[in-house]
C-alpha atoms as a PDB file:
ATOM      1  CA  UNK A   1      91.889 210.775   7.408  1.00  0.00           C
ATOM      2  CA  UNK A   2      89.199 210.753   9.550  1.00  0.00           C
ATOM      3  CA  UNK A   3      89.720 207.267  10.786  1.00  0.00           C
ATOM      4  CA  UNK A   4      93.450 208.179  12.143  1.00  0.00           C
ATOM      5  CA  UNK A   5      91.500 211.062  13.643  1.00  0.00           C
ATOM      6  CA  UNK A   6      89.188 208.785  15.678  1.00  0.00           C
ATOM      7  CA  UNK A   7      92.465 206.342  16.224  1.00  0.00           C
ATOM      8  CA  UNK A   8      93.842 209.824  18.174  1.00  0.00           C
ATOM      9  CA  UNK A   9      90.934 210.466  20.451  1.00  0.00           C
ATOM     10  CA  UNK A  10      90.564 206.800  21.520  1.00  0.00           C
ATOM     11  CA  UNK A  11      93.632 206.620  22.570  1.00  0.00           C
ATOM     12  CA  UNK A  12      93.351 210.125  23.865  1.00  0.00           C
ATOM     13  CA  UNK A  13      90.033 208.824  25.733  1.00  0.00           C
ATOM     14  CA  UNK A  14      92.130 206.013  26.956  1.00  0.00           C
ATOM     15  CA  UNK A  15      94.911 207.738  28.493  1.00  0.00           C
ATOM     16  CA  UNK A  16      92.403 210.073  30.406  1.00  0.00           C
ATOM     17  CA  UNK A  17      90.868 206.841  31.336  1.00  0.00           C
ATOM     18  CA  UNK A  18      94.378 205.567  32.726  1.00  0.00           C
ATOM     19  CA  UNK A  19      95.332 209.198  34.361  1.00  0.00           C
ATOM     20  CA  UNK A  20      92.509 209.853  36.408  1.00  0.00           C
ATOM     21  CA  UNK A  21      92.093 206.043  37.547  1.00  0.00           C
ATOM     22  CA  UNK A  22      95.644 206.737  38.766  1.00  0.00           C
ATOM     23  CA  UNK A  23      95.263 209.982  41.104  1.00  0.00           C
ATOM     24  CA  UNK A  24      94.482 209.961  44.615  1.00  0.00           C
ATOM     25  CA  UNK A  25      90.799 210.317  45.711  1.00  0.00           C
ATOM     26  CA  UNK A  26      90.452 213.810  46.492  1.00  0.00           C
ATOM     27  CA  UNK A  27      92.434 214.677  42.883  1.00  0.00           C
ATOM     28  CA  UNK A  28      89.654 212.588  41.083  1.00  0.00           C
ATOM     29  CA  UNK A  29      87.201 215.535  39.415  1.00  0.00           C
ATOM     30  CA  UNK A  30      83.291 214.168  40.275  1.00  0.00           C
ATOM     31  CA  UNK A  31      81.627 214.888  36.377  1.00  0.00           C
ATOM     32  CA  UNK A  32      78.433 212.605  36.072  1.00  0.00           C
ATOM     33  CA  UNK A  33      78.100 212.350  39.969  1.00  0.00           C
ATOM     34  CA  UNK A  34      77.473 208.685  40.116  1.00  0.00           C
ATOM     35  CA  UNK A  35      80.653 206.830  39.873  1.00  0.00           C
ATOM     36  CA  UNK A  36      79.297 203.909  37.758  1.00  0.00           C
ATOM     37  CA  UNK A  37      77.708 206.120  34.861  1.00  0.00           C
ATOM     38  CA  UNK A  38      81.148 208.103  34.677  1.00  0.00           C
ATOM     39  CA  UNK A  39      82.656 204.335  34.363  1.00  0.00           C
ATOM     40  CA  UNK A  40      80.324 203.365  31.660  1.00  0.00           C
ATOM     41  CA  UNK A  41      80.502 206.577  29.942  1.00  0.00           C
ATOM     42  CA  UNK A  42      84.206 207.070  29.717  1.00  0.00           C
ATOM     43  CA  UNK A  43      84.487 203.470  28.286  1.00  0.00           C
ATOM     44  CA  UNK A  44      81.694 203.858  25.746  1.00  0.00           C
ATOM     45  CA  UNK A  45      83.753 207.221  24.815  1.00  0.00           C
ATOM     46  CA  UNK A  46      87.106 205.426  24.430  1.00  0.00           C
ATOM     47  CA  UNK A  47      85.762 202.769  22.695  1.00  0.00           C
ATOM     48  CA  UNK A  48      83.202 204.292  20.506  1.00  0.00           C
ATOM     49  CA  UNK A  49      85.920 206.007  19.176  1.00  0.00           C
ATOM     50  CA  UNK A  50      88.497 203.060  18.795  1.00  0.00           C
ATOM     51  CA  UNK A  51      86.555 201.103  16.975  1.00  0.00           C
ATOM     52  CA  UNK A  52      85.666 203.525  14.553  1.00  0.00           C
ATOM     53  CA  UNK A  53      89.423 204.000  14.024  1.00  0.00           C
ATOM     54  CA  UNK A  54      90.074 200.534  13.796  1.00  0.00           C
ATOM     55  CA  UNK A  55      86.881 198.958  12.492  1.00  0.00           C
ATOM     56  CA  UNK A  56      87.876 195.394  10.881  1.00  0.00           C
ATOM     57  CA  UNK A  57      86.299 192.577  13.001  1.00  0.00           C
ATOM     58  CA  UNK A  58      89.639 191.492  15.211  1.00  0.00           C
ATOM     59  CA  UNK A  59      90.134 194.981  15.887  1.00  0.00           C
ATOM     60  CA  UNK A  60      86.591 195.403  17.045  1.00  0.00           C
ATOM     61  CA  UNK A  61      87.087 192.327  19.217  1.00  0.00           C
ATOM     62  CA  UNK A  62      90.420 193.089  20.433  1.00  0.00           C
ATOM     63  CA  UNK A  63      89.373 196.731  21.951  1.00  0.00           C
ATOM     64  CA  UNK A  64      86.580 195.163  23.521  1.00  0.00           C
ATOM     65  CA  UNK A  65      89.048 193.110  25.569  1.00  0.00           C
ATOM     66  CA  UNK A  66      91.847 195.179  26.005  1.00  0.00           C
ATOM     67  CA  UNK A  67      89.517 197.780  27.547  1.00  0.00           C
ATOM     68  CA  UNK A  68      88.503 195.654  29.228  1.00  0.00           C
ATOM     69  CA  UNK A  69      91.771 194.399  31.006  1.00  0.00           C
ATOM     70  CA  UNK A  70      92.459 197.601  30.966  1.00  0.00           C
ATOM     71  CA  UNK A  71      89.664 198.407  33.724  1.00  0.00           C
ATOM     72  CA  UNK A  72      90.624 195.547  35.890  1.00  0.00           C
ATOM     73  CA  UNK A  73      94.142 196.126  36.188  1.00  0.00           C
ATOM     74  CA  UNK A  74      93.013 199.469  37.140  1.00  0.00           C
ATOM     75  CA  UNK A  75      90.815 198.399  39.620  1.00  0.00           C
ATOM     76  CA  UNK A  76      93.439 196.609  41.041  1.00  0.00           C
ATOM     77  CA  UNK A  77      96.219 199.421  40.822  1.00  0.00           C
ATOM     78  CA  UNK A  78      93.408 201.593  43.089  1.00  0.00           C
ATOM     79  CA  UNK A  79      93.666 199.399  45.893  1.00  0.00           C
ATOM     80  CA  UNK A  80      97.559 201.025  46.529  1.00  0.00           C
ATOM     81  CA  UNK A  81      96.347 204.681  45.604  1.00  0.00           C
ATOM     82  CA  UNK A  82      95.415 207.072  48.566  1.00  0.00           C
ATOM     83  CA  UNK A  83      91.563 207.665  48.618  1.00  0.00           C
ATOM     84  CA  UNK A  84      90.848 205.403  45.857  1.00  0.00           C
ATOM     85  CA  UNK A  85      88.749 202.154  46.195  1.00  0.00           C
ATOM     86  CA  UNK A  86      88.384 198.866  43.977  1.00  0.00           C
ATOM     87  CA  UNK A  87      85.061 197.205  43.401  1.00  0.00           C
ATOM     88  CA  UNK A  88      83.651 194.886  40.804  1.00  0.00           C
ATOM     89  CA  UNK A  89      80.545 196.753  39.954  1.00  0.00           C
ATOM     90  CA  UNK A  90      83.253 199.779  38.725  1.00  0.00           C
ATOM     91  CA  UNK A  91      85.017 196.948  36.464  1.00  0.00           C
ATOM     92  CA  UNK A  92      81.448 195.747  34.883  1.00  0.00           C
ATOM     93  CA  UNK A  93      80.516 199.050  34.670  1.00  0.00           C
ATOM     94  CA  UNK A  94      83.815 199.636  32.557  1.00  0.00           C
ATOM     95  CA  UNK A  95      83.618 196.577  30.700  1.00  0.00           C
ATOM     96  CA  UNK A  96      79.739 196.793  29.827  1.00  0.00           C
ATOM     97  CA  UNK A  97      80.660 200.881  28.068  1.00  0.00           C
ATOM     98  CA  UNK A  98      83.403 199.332  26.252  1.00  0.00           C
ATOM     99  CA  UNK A  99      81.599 196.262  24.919  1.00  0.00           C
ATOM    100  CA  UNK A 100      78.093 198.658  24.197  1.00  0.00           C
ATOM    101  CA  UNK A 101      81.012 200.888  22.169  1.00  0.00           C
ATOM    102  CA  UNK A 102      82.047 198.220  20.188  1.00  0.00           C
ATOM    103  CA  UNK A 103      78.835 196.663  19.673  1.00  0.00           C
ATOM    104  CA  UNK A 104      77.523 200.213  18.216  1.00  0.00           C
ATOM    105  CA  UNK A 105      80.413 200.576  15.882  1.00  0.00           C
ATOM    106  CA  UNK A 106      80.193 196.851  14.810  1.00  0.00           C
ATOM    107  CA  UNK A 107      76.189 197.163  13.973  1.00  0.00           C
ATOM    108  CA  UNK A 108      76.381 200.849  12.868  1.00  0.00           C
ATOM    109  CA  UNK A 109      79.775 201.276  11.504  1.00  0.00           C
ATOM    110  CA  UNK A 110      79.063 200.262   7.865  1.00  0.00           C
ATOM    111  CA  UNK A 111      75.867 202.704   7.422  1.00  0.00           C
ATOM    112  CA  UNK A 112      77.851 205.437   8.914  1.00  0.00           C
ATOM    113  CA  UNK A 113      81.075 204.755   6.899  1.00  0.00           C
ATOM    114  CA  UNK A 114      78.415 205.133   3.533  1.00  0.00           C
ATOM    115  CA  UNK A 115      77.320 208.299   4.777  1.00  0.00           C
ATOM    116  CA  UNK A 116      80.827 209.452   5.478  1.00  0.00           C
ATOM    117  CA  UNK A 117      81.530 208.482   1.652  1.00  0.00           C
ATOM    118  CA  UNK A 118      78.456 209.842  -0.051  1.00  0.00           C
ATOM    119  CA  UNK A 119      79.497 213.128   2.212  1.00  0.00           C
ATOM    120  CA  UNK A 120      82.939 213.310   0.930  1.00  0.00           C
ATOM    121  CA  UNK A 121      82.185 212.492  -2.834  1.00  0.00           C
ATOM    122  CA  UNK A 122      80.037 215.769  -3.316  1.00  0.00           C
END
Protein backbone atom coordinates (compact mmCIF):
# COMPACT_ATOMS: atom_id res chain seq x y z
CA UNK A 1 0.00 0.00 0.00
CA UNK A 2 2.43 2.35 0.62
CA UNK A 3 4.27 1.85 -2.59
CA UNK A 4 0.97 2.80 -4.78
CA UNK A 5 0.99 5.71 -2.35
CA UNK A 6 4.45 6.93 -3.43
CA UNK A 7 3.40 5.79 -7.25
CA UNK A 8 0.50 8.78 -6.58
CA UNK A 9 2.72 11.58 -5.45
CA UNK A 10 5.35 11.01 -8.18
CA UNK A 11 3.18 11.33 -10.57
CA UNK A 12 1.48 14.03 -8.62
CA UNK A 13 5.14 15.70 -8.37
CA UNK A 14 5.33 15.21 -12.05
CA UNK A 15 2.31 16.83 -13.20
CA UNK A 16 3.16 19.97 -11.00
CA UNK A 17 6.43 19.66 -12.69
CA UNK A 18 4.61 19.73 -16.24
CA UNK A 19 1.91 22.58 -15.08
CA UNK A 20 4.02 25.17 -13.88
CA UNK A 21 6.79 24.60 -16.71
CA UNK A 22 3.74 25.36 -18.88
CA UNK A 23 2.41 28.90 -17.50
CA UNK A 24 3.52 32.14 -18.62
CA UNK A 25 6.37 33.90 -16.70
CA UNK A 26 4.66 36.16 -14.48
CA UNK A 27 2.08 32.99 -13.46
CA UNK A 28 5.28 30.98 -12.43
CA UNK A 29 5.22 31.20 -8.26
CA UNK A 30 9.25 32.05 -7.26
CA UNK A 31 9.60 29.20 -4.06
CA UNK A 32 13.44 28.50 -3.59
CA UNK A 33 14.39 31.90 -5.29
CA UNK A 34 17.10 30.56 -7.46
CA UNK A 35 15.67 28.99 -10.48
CA UNK A 36 18.20 26.10 -10.71
CA UNK A 37 17.73 24.76 -7.00
CA UNK A 38 13.80 24.86 -7.60
CA UNK A 39 14.82 22.69 -10.90
CA UNK A 40 16.88 20.28 -8.97
CA UNK A 41 14.58 20.12 -6.15
CA UNK A 42 11.33 19.49 -7.90
CA UNK A 43 13.07 16.62 -9.86
CA UNK A 44 14.69 15.02 -6.82
CA UNK A 45 10.93 15.29 -5.35
CA UNK A 46 9.30 13.59 -8.36
CA UNK A 47 11.72 11.14 -8.59
CA UNK A 48 12.53 10.31 -5.08
CA UNK A 49 9.17 9.40 -4.94
CA UNK A 50 8.85 7.34 -8.27
CA UNK A 51 11.31 5.22 -7.64
CA UNK A 52 10.23 4.28 -4.41
CA UNK A 53 6.91 3.36 -6.06
CA UNK A 54 8.43 1.55 -8.68
CA UNK A 55 11.72 0.27 -7.29
CA UNK A 56 12.85 -2.86 -9.56
CA UNK A 57 16.07 -1.93 -11.48
CA UNK A 58 14.38 -1.02 -15.16
CA UNK A 59 12.00 1.00 -13.40
CA UNK A 60 14.70 2.82 -11.54
CA UNK A 61 16.45 3.33 -14.88
CA UNK A 62 13.52 4.16 -16.86
CA UNK A 63 12.38 7.25 -14.46
CA UNK A 64 15.74 8.45 -14.58
CA UNK A 65 15.30 8.95 -18.33
CA UNK A 66 11.91 9.74 -18.77
CA UNK A 67 12.40 12.63 -16.33
CA UNK A 68 14.70 13.38 -17.91
CA UNK A 69 13.12 13.85 -21.48
CA UNK A 70 10.65 15.07 -19.70
CA UNK A 71 12.75 18.35 -18.74
CA UNK A 72 14.00 18.86 -22.20
CA UNK A 73 10.92 18.77 -24.01
CA UNK A 74 9.94 21.25 -21.51
CA UNK A 75 12.66 23.36 -22.04
CA UNK A 76 11.85 23.39 -25.43
CA UNK A 77 7.94 23.93 -25.07
CA UNK A 78 9.17 27.36 -22.96
CA UNK A 79 10.66 28.85 -25.84
CA UNK A 80 6.70 29.44 -27.31
CA UNK A 81 5.35 30.41 -23.72
CA UNK A 82 5.06 34.22 -22.87
CA UNK A 83 7.75 35.20 -20.23
CA UNK A 84 9.29 31.90 -20.11
CA UNK A 85 12.94 31.16 -21.22
CA UNK A 86 14.89 27.84 -22.23
CA UNK A 87 18.43 27.20 -21.14
CA UNK A 88 20.58 24.14 -20.72
CA UNK A 89 21.79 24.74 -17.26
CA UNK A 90 17.68 24.48 -16.26
CA UNK A 91 17.67 20.95 -18.21
CA UNK A 92 20.99 19.65 -16.21
CA UNK A 93 19.72 21.05 -13.34
CA UNK A 94 16.48 18.86 -13.95
CA UNK A 95 18.21 15.93 -15.07
CA UNK A 96 21.02 15.93 -12.25
CA UNK A 97 17.61 15.97 -9.25
CA UNK A 98 16.12 13.22 -11.11
CA UNK A 99 19.20 11.03 -11.52
CA UNK A 100 20.44 12.03 -7.52
CA UNK A 101 16.52 10.69 -6.83
CA UNK A 102 17.03 7.61 -8.36
CA UNK A 103 20.43 7.04 -7.29
CA UNK A 104 19.14 7.51 -3.48
CA UNK A 105 16.32 5.10 -3.89
CA UNK A 106 18.58 2.58 -5.80
CA UNK A 107 21.44 2.67 -2.86
CA UNK A 108 18.93 3.25 0.00
CA UNK A 109 15.81 1.64 -1.10
CA UNK A 110 16.48 -1.90 0.25
CA UNK A 111 17.48 -0.68 3.98
CA UNK A 112 14.48 1.47 3.99
CA UNK A 113 12.07 -1.17 2.53
CA UNK A 114 13.48 -3.52 5.85
CA UNK A 115 12.62 -0.86 8.08
CA UNK A 116 9.26 -0.36 6.48
CA UNK A 117 8.76 -4.28 7.11
CA UNK A 118 10.14 -4.67 10.60
CA UNK A 119 7.66 -1.43 11.20
CA UNK A 120 4.66 -3.08 9.86
CA UNK A 121 5.23 -6.64 11.43
CA UNK A 122 4.90 -5.28 15.12
Amino acid sequence: MLRNVFRVVGWLAVLAIVVLSAVPGPLRPDVLGEKHIEHLAAYLGAALFLAAGYPRRFQLLLIGVLLSVCSGVLEIVQLWIHGRSSSAADFAASSLGAWIGVATIWLFGPMLRGLCSEHGSR
